[in-house]
C-alpha atoms as a PDB file:
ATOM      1  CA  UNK A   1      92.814  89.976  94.414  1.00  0.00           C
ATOM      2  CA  UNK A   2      92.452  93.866  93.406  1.00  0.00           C
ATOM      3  CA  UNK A   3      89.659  95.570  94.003  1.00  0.00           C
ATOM      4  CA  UNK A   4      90.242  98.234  90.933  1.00  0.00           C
ATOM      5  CA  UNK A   5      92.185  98.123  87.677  1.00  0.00           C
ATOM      6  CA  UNK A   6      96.457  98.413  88.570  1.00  0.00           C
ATOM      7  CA  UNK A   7      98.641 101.054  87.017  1.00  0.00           C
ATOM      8  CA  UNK A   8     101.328 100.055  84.602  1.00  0.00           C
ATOM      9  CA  UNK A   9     104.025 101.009  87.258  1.00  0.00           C
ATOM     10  CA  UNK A  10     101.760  99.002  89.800  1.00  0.00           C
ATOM     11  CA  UNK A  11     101.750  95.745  88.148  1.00  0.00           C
ATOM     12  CA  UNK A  12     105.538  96.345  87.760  1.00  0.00           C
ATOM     13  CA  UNK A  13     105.691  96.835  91.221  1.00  0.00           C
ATOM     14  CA  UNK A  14     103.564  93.670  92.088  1.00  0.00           C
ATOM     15  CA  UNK A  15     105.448  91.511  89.564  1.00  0.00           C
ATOM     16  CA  UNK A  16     109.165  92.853  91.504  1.00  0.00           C
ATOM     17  CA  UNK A  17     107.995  91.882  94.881  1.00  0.00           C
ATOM     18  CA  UNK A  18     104.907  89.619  94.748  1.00  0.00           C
ATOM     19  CA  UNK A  19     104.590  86.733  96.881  1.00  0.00           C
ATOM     20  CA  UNK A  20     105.989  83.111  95.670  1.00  0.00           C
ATOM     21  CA  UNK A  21     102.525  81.525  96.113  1.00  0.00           C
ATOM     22  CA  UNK A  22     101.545  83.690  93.070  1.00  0.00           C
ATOM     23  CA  UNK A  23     104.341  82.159  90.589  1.00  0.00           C
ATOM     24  CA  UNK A  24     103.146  80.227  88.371  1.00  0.00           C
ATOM     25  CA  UNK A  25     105.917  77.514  86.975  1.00  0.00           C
ATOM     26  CA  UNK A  26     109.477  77.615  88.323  1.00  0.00           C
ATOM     27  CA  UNK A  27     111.203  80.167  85.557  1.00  0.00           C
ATOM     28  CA  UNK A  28     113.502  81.202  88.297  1.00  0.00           C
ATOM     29  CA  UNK A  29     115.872  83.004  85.814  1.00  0.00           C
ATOM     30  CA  UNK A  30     113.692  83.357  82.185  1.00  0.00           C
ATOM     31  CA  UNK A  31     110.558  84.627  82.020  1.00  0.00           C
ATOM     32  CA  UNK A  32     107.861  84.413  84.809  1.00  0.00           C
ATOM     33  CA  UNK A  33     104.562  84.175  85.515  1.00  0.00           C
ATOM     34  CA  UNK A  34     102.416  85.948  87.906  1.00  0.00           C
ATOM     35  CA  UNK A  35      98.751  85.617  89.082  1.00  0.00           C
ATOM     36  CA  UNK A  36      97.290  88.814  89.282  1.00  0.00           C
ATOM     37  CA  UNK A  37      93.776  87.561  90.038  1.00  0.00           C
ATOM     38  CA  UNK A  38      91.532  84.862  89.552  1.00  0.00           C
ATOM     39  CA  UNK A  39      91.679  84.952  85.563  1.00  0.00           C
ATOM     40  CA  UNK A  40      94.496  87.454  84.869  1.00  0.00           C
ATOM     41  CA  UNK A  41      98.129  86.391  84.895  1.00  0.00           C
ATOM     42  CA  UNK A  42     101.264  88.697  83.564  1.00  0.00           C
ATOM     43  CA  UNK A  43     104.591  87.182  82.029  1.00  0.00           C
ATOM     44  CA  UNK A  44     107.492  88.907  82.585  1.00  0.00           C
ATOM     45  CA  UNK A  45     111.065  88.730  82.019  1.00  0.00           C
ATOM     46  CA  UNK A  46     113.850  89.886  79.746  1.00  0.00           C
ATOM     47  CA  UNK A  47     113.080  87.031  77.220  1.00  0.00           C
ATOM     48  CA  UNK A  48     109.770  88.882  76.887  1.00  0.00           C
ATOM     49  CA  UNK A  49     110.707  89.926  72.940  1.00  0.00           C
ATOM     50  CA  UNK A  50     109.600  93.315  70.670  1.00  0.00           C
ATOM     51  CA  UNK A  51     108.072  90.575  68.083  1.00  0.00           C
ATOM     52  CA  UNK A  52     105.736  88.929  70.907  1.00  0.00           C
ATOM     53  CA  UNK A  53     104.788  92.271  72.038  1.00  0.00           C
ATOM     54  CA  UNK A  54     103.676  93.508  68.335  1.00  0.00           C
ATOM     55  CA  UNK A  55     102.001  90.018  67.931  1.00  0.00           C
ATOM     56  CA  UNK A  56      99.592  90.327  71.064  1.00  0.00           C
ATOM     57  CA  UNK A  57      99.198  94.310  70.192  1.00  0.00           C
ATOM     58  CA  UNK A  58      98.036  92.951  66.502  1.00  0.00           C
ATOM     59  CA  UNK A  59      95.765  90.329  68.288  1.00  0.00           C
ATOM     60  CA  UNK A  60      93.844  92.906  70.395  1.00  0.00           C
ATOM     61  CA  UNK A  61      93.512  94.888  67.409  1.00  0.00           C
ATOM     62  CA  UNK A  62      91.650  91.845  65.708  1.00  0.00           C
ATOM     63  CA  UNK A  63      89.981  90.017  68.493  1.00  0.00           C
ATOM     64  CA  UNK A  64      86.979  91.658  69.852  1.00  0.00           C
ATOM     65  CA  UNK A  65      87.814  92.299  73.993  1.00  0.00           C
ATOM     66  CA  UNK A  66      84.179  90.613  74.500  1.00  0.00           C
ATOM     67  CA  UNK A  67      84.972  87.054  72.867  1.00  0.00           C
ATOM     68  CA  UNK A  68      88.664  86.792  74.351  1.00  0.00           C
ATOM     69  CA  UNK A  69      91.161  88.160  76.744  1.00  0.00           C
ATOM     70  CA  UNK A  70      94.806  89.214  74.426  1.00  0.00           C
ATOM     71  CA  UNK A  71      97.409  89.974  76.998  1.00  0.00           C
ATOM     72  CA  UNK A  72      99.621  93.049  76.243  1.00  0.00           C
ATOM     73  CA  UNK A  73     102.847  94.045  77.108  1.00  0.00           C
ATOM     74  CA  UNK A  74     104.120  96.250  79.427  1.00  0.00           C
ATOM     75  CA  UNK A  75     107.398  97.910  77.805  1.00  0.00           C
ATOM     76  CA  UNK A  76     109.528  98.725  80.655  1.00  0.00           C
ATOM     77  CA  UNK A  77     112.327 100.215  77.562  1.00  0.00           C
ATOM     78  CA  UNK A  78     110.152 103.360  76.493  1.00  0.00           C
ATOM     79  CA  UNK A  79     109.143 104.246  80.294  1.00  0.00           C
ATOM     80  CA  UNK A  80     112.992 104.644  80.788  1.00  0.00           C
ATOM     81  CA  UNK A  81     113.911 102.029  82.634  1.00  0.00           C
ATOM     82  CA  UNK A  82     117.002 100.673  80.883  1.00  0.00           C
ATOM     83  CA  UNK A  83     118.852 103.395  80.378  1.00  0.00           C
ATOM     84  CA  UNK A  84     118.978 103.935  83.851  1.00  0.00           C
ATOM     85  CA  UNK A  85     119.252 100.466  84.773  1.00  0.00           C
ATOM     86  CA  UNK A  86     122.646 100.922  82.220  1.00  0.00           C
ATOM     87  CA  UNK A  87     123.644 103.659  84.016  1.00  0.00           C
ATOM     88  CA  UNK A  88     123.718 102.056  87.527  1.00  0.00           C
ATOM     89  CA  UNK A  89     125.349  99.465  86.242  1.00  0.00           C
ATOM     90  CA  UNK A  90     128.607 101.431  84.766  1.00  0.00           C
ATOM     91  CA  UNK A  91     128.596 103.596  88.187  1.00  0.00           C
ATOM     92  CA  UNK A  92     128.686 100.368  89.804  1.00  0.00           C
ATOM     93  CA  UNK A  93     131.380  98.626  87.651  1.00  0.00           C
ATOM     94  CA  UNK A  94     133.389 101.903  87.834  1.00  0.00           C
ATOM     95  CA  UNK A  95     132.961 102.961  91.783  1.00  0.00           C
ATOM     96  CA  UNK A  96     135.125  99.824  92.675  1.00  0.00           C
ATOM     97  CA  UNK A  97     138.028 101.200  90.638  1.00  0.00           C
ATOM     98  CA  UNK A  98     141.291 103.018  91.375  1.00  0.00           C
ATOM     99  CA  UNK A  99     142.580 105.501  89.224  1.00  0.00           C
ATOM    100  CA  UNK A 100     142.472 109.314  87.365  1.00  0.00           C
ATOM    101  CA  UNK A 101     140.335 107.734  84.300  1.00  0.00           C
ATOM    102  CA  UNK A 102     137.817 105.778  86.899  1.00  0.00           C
ATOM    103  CA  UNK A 103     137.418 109.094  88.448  1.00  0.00           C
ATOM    104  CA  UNK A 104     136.915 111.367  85.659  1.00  0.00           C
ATOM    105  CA  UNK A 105     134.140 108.460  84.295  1.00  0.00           C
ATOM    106  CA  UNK A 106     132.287 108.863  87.856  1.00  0.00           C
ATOM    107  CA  UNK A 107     131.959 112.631  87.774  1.00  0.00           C
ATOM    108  CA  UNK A 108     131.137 112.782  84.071  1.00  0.00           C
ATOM    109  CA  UNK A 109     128.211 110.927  85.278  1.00  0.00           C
ATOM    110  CA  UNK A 110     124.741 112.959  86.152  1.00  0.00           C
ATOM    111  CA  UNK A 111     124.078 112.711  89.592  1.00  0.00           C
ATOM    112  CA  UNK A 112     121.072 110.894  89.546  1.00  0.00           C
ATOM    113  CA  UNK A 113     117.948 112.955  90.450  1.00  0.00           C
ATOM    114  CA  UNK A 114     115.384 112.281  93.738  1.00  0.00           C
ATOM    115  CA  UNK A 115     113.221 110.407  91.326  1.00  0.00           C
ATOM    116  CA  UNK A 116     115.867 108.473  89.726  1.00  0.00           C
ATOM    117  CA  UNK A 117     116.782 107.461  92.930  1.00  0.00           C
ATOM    118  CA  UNK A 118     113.137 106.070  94.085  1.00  0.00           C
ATOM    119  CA  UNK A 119     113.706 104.007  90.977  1.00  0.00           C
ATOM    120  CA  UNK A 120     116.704 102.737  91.354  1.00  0.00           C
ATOM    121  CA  UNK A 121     115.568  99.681  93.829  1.00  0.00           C
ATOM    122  CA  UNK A 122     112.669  98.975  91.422  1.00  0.00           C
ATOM    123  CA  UNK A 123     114.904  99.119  88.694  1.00  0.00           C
ATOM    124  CA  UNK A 124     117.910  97.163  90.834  1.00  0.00           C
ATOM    125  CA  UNK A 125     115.517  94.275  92.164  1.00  0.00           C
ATOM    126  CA  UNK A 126     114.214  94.113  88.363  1.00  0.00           C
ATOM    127  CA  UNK A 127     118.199  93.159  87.590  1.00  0.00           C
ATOM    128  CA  UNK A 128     118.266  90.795  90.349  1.00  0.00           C
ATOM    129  CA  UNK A 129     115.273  88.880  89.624  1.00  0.00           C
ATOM    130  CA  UNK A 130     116.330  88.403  85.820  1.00  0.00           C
ATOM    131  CA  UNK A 131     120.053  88.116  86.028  1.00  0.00           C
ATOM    132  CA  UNK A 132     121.633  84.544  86.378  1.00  0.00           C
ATOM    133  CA  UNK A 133     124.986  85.330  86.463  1.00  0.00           C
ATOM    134  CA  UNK A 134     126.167  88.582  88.875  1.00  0.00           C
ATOM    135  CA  UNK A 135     128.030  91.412  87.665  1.00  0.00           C
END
């Protein structure tokens, strides 16, 4: 499917918008599966937990890479996704809202930068995808 080795931000980006042919099961609201090639898949989700993160890291660390194929988490938290993704929620939460308080909250707020704003879909479509309930 890919001719060279993907980015972390690249399989992100794959696993946001890939095709439905490349799902794998139908965990339309928990965790997902994606086919990334012939003999790699990723799982992603918000179920994805710390503890099954450190288990896989511990398996790498144990397995040799030649006799099996660990998978290993991507950890969207420390790249710096969340608290963004926390902060577009509040703005959006509080930009429907009438009032001297509502105000004040909105221009306490950073303005988010030019690169906070090419994330913001990403980070937007990630909410969508894993959400069940709206806002």
């Amino acid at each position: 499917m890919f001719e060279r080795e993907l980015s972390d931000d690249e399989v992100i980006e794959y696993c946001l918008f890939c095709d439905e042919s490349q799902l794998l099961g139908d965990g339309k609201y928990g965790n997902r599966v994606v086919r990334i090639s012939d003999i790699q898949v990723v799982k992603f989700g918000r179920d994805v937990s710390y503890y099954e993160a450190v288990s896989q890291q511990r398996a790498l660390e144990l397995v040799g890479a030649q006799i099996v194929g660990i998978p290993r988490l991507l950890d969207w938290a420390s790249a710096g996704f969340y608290p963004r993704l926390l902060e577009f929620v509040s703005q959006w939460i509080v930009e429907g809202k009438d009032g001297d308080f509502h105000g004040m909250l909105l221009q306490a707020m950073a303005l988010l930068s030019k690169a906070d704003m090419e994330q913001k879909a990403p980070i937007c479509q990630a909410l969508y995808n894993t959400q069940k309930y709206s806002l």
